[in-house]
N, C-alpha and C. Protein backbone atom coordinates (compact mmCIF):
# COMPACT_ATOMS: atom_id res chain seq x y z
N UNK A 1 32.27 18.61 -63.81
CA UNK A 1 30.82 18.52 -63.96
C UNK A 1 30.47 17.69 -65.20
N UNK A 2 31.06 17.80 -66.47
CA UNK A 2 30.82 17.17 -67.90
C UNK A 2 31.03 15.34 -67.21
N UNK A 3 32.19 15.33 -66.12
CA UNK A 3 32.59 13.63 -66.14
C UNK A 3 31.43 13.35 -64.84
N UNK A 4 31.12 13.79 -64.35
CA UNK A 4 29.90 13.23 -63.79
C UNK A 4 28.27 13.63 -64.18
N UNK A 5 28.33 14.31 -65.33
CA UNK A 5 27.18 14.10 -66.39
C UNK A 5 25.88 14.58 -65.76
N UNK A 6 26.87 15.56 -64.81
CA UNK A 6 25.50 16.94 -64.03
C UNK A 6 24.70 17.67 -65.09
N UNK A 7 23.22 17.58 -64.85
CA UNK A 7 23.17 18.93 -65.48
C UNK A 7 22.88 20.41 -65.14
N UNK A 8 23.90 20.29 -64.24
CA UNK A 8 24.16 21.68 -63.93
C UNK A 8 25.72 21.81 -64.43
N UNK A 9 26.09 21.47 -65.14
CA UNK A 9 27.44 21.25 -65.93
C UNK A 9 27.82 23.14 -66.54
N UNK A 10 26.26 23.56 -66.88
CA UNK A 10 26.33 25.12 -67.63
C UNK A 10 27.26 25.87 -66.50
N UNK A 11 27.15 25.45 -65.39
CA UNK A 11 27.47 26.56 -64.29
C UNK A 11 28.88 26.55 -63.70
N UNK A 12 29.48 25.57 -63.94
CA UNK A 12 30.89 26.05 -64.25
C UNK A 12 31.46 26.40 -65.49
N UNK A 13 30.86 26.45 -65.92
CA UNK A 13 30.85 27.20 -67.85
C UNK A 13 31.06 28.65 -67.60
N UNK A 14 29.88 28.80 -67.12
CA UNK A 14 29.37 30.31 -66.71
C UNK A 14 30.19 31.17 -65.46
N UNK A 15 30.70 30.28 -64.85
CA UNK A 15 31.74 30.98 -63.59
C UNK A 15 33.30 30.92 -64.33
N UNK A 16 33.48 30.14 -65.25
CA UNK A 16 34.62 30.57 -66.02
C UNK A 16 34.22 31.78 -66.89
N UNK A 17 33.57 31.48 -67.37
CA UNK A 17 33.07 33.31 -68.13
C UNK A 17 32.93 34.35 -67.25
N UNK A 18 32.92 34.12 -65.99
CA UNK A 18 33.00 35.27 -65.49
C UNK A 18 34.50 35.54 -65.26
N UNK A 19 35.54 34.14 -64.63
CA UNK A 19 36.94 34.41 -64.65
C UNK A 19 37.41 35.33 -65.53
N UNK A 20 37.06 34.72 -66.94
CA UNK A 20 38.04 35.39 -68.19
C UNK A 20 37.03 36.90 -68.04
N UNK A 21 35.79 37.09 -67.85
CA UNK A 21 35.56 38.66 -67.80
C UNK A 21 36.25 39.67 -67.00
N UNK A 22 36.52 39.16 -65.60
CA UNK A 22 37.48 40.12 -64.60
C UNK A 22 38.81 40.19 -65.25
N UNK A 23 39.11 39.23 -66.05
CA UNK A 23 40.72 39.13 -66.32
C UNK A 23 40.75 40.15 -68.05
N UNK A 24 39.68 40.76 -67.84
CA UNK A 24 39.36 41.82 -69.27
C UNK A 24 39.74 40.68 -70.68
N UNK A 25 38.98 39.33 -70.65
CA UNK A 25 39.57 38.38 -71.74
C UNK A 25 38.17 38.11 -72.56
N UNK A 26 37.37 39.41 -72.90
CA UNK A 26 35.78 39.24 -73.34
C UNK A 26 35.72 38.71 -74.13
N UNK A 27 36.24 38.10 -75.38
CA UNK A 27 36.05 37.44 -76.27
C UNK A 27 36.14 35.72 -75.76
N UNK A 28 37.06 35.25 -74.75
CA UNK A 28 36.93 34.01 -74.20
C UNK A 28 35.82 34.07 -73.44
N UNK A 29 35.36 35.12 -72.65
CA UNK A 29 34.32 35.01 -71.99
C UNK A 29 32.65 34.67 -72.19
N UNK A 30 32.87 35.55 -73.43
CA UNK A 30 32.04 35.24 -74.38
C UNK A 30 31.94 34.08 -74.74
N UNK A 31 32.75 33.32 -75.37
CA UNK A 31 32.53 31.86 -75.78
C UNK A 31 32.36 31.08 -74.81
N UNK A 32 32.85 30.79 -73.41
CA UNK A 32 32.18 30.38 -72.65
C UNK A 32 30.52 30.45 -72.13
N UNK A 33 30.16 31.76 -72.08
CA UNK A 33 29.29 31.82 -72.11
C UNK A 33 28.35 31.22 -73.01
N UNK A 34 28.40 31.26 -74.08
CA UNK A 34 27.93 30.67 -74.66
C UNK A 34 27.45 29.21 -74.96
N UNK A 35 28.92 28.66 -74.58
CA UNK A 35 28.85 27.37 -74.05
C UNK A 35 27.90 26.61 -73.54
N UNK A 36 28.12 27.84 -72.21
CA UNK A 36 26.96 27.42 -70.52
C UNK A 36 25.73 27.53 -71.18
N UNK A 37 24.99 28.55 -72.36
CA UNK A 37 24.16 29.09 -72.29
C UNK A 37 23.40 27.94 -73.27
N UNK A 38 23.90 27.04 -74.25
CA UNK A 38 23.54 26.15 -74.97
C UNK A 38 23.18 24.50 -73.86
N UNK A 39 23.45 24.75 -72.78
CA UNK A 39 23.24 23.74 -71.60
C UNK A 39 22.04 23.96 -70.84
N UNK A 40 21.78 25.51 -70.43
CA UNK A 40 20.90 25.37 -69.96
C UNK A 40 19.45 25.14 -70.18
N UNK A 41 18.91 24.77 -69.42
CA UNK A 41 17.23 24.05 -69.88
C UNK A 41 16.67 25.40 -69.91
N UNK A 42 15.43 25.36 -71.04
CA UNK A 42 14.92 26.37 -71.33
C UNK A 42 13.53 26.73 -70.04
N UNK A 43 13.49 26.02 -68.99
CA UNK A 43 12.60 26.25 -68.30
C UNK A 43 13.44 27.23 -66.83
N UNK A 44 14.78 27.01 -67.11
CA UNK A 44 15.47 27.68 -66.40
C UNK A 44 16.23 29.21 -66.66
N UNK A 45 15.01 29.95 -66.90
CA UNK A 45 14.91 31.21 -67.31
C UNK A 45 15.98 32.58 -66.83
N UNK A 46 15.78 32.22 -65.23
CA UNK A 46 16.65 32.97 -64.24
C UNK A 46 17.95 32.95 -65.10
N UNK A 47 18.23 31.50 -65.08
CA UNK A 47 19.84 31.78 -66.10
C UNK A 47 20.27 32.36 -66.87
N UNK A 48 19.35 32.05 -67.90
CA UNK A 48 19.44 32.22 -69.17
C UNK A 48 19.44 34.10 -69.21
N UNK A 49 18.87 35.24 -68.26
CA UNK A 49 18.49 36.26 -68.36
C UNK A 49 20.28 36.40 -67.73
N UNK A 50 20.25 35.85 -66.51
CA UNK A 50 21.60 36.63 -66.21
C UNK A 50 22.85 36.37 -67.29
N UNK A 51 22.69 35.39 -68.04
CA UNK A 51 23.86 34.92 -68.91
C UNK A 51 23.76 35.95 -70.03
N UNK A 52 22.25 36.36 -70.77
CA UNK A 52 22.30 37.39 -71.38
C UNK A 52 22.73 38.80 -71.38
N UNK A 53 22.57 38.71 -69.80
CA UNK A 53 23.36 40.39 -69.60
C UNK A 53 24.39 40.42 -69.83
N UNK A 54 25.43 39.21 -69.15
CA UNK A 54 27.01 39.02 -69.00
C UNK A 54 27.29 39.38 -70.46
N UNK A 55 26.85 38.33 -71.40
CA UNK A 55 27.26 38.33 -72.96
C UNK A 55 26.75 39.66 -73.65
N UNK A 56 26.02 40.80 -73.23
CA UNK A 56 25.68 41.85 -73.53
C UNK A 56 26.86 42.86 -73.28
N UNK A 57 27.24 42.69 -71.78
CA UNK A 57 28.11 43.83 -71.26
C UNK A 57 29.24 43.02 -72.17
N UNK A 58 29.82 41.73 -71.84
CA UNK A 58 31.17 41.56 -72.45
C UNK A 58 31.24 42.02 -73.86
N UNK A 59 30.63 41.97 -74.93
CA UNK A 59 30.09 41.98 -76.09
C UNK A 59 30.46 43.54 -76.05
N UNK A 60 29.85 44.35 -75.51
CA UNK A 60 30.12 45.88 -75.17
C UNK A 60 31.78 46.19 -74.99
N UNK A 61 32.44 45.74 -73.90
CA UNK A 61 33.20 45.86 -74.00
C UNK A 61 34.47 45.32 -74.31
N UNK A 62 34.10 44.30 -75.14
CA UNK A 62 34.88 43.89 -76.05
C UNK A 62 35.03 44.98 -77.55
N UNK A 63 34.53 45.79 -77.79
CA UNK A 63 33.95 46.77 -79.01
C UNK A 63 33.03 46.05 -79.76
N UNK A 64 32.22 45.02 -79.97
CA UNK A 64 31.73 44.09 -80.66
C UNK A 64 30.86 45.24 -81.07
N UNK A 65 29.70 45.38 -79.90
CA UNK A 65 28.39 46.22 -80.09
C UNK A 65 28.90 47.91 -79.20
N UNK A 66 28.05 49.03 -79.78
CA UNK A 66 28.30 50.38 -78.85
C UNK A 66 27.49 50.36 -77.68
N UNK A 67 27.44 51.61 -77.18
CA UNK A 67 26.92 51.18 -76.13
C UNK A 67 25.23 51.42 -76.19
N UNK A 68 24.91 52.04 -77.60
CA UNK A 68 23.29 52.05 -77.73
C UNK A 68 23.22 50.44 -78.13
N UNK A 69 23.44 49.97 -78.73
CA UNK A 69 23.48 48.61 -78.98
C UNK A 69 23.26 47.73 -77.84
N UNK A 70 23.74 47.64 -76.45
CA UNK A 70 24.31 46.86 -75.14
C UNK A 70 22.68 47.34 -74.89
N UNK A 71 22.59 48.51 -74.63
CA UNK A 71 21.25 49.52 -74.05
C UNK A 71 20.26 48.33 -74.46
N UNK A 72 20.20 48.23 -76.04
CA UNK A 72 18.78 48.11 -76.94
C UNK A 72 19.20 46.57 -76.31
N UNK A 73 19.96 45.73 -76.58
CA UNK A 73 19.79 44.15 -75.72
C UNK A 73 19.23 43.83 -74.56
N UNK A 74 19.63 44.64 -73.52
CA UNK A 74 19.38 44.61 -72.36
C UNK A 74 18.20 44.95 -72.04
N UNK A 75 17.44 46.06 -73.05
CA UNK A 75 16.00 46.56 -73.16
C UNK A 75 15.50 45.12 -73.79
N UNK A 76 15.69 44.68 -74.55
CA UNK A 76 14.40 43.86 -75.42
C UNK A 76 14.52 42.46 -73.98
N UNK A 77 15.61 42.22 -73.11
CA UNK A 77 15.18 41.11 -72.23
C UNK A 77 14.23 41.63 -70.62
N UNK A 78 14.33 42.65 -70.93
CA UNK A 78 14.07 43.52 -69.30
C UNK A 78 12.59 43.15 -69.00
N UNK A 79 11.65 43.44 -70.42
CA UNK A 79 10.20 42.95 -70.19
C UNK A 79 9.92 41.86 -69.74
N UNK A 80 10.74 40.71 -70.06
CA UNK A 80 10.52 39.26 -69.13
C UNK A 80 10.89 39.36 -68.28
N UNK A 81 12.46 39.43 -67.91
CA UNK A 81 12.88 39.85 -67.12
C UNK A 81 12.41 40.57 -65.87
N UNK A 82 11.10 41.32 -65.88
CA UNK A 82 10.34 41.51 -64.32
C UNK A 82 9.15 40.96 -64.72
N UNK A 83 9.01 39.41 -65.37
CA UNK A 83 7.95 38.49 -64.83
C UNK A 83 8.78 37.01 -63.79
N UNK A 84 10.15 37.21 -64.13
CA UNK A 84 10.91 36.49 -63.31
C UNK A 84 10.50 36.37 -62.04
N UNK A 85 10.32 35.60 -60.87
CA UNK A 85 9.87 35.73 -59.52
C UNK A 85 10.98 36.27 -58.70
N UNK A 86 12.28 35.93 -59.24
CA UNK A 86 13.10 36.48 -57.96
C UNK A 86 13.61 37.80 -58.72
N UNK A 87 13.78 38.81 -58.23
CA UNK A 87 14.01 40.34 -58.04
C UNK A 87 15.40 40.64 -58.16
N UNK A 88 16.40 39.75 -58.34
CA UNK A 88 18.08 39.51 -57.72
C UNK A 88 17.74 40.28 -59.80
N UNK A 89 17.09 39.52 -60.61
CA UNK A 89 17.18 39.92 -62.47
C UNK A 89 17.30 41.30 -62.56
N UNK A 90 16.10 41.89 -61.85
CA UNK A 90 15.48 42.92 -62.27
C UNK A 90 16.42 43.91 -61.62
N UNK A 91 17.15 43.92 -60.52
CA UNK A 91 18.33 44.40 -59.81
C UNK A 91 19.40 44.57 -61.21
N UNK A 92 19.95 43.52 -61.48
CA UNK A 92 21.08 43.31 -62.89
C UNK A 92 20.94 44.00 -63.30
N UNK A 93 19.82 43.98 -64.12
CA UNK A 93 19.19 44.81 -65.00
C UNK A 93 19.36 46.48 -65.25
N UNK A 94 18.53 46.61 -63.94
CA UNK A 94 18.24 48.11 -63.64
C UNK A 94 19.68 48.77 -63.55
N UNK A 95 20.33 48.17 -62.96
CA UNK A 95 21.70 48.76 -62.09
C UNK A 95 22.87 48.70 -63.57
N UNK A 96 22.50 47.60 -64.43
CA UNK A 96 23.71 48.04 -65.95
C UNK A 96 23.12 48.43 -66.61
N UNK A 97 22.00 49.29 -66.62
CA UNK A 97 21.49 49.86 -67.38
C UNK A 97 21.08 51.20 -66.99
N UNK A 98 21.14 51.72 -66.06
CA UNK A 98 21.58 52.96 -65.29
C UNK A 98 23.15 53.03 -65.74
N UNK A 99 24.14 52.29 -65.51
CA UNK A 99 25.12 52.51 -65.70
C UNK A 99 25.57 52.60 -66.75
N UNK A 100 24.90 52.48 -67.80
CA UNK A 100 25.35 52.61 -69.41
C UNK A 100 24.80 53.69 -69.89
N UNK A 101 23.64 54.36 -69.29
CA UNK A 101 22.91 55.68 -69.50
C UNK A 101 23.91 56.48 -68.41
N UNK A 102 24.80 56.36 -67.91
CA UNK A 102 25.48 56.88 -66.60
C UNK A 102 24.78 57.96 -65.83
N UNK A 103 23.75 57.37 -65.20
CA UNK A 103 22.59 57.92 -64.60
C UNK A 103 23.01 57.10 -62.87
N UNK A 104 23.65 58.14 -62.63
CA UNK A 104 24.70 57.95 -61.06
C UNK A 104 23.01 58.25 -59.91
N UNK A 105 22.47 59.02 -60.08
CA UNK A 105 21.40 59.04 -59.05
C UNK A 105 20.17 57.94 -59.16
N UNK A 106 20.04 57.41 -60.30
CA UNK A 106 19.14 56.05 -60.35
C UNK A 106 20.07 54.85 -59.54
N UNK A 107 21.30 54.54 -60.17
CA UNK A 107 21.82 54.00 -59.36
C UNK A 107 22.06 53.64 -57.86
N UNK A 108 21.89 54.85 -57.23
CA UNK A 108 22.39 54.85 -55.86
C UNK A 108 20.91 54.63 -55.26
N UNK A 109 19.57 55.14 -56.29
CA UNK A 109 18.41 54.65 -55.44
C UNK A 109 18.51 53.37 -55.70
N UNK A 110 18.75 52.35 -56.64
CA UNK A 110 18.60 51.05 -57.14
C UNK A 110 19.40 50.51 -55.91
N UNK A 111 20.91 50.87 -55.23
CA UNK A 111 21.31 50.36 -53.97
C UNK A 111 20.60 50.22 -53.07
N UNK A 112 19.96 50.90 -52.41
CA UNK A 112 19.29 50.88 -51.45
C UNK A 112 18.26 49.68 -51.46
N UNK A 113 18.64 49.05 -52.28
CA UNK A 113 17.55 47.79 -52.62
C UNK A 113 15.93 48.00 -52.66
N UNK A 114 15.37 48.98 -53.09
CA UNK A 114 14.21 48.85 -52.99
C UNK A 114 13.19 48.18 -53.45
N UNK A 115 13.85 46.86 -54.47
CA UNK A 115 12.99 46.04 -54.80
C UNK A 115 13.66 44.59 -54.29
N UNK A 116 14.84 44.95 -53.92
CA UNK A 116 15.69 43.28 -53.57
C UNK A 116 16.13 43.80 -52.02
N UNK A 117 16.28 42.86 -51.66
CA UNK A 117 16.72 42.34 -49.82
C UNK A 117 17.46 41.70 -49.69
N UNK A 118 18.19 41.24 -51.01
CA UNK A 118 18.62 39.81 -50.61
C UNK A 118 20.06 40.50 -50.42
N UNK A 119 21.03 39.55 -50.42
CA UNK A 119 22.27 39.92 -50.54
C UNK A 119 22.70 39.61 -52.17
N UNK A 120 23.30 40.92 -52.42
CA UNK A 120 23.64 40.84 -53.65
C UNK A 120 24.91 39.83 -54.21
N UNK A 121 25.58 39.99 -53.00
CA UNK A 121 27.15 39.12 -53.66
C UNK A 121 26.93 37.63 -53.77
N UNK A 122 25.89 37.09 -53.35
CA UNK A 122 25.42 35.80 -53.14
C UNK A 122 25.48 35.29 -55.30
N UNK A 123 24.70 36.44 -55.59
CA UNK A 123 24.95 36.39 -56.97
C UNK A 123 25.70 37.21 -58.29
N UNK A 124 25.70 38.42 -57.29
CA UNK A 124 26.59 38.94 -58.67
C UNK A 124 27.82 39.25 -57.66
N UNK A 125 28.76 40.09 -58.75
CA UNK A 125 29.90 40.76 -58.60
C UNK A 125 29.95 41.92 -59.45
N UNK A 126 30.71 42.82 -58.37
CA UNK A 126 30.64 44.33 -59.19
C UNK A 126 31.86 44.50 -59.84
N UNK A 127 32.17 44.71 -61.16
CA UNK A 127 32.86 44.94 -61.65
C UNK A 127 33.65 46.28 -62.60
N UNK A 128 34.44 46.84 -62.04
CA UNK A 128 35.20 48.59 -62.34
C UNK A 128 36.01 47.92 -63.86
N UNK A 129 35.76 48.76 -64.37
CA UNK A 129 36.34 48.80 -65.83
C UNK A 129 36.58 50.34 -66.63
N UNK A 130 37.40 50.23 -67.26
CA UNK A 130 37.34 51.49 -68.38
C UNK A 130 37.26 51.06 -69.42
N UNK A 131 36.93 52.02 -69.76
CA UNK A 131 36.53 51.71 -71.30
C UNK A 131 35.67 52.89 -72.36
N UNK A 132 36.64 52.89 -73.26
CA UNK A 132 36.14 54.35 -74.21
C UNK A 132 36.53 55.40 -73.41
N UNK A 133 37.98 55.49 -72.12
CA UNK A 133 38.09 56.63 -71.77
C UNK A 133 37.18 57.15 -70.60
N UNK A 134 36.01 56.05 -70.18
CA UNK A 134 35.38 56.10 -69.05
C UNK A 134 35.42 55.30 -68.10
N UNK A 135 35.35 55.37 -67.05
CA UNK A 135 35.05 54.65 -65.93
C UNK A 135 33.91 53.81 -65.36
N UNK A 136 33.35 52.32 -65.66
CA UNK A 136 32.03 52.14 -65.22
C UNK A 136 31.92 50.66 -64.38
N UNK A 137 31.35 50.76 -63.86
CA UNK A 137 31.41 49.80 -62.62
C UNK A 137 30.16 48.93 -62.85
N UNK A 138 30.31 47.58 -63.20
CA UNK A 138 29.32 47.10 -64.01
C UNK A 138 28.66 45.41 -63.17
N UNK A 139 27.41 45.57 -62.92
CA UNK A 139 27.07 43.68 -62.12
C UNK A 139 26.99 42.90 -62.72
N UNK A 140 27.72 42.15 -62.82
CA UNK A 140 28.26 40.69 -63.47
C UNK A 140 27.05 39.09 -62.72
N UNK A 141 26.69 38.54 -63.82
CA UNK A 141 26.11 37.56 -62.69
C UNK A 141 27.12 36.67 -62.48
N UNK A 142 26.95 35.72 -61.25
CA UNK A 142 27.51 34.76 -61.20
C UNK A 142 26.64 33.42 -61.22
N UNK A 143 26.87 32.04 -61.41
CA UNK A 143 26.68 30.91 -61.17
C UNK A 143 26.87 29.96 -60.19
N UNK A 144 25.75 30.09 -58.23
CA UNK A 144 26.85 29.24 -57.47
C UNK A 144 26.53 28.17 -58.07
N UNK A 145 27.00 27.16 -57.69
CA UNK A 145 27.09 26.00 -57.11
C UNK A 145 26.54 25.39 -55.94
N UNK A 146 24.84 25.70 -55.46
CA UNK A 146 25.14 25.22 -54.25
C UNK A 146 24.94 23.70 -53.53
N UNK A 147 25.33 23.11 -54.24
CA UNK A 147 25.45 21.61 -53.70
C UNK A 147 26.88 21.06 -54.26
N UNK A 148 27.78 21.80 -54.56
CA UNK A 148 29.17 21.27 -54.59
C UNK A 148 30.02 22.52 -54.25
């Protein structure tokens, strides 16, 4: 993407940050992210919200921040975050942040999609982890590609 001078170049940035996140490598993931996140245009908001979660949760479980810390990040983007038009954010959102309060019955209503329809895997991925001795199953965004 950098040798043909796309600028959608962030988004294989951002799908390697998700590689090194499944491969439990949060500190590379992180810097990728970051990467992607210095690319994208600031009118391209959608991104920029899901890239913040990723670097929130990895950040979390990397030990960087606890998990009131991950909470309070994910809170201060959530208010924009449902002026976003597409609903796929506010899904992210709701669903790792139920899961960090480990609030298992918000969750399972948040499945049922009652604010999204779409298909979820189109953009995220669910991801099982331990950590601190717990078990938590966490939505990762992803970055397609869809014109390559």
């Amino acid at each position: 993407m950098h040798k043909l001078d796309s600028n959608e170049e962030y988004q294989s940035l951002f799908n390697i940050g998700v590689s090194y996140t499944c491969e439990n490598n949060y500190s590379v993931a992180i810097d990728f992210y970051k990467k992607a996140k210095k690319l994208i245009k600031e009118s391209l908001s959608f991104d920029i919200y899901k890239i913040n979660c990723n670097i929130a949760l990895c950040r979390f479980l990397n030990k960087d921040i606890d998990k009131d810390e991950c909470i309070d990040l994910l809170t201060d983007d959530y208010v924009d975050v449902d002026n976003v038009p597409d609903k796929w954010l506010k899904f992210q959102y709701d669903y790792n942040l139920c899961t960090l309060n480990n609030s298992n019955k918000n969750i399972s209503e948040i499945q049922k999609y009652e604010y999204y329809n779409g298909n979820i895997k189109l953009y995220g991925l669910y991801l099982s982890v331990k950590h601190n001795d717990s078990n938590h199953r966490f939505l990762l965004a992803v970055s397609p590609h869809w014109r390559y």
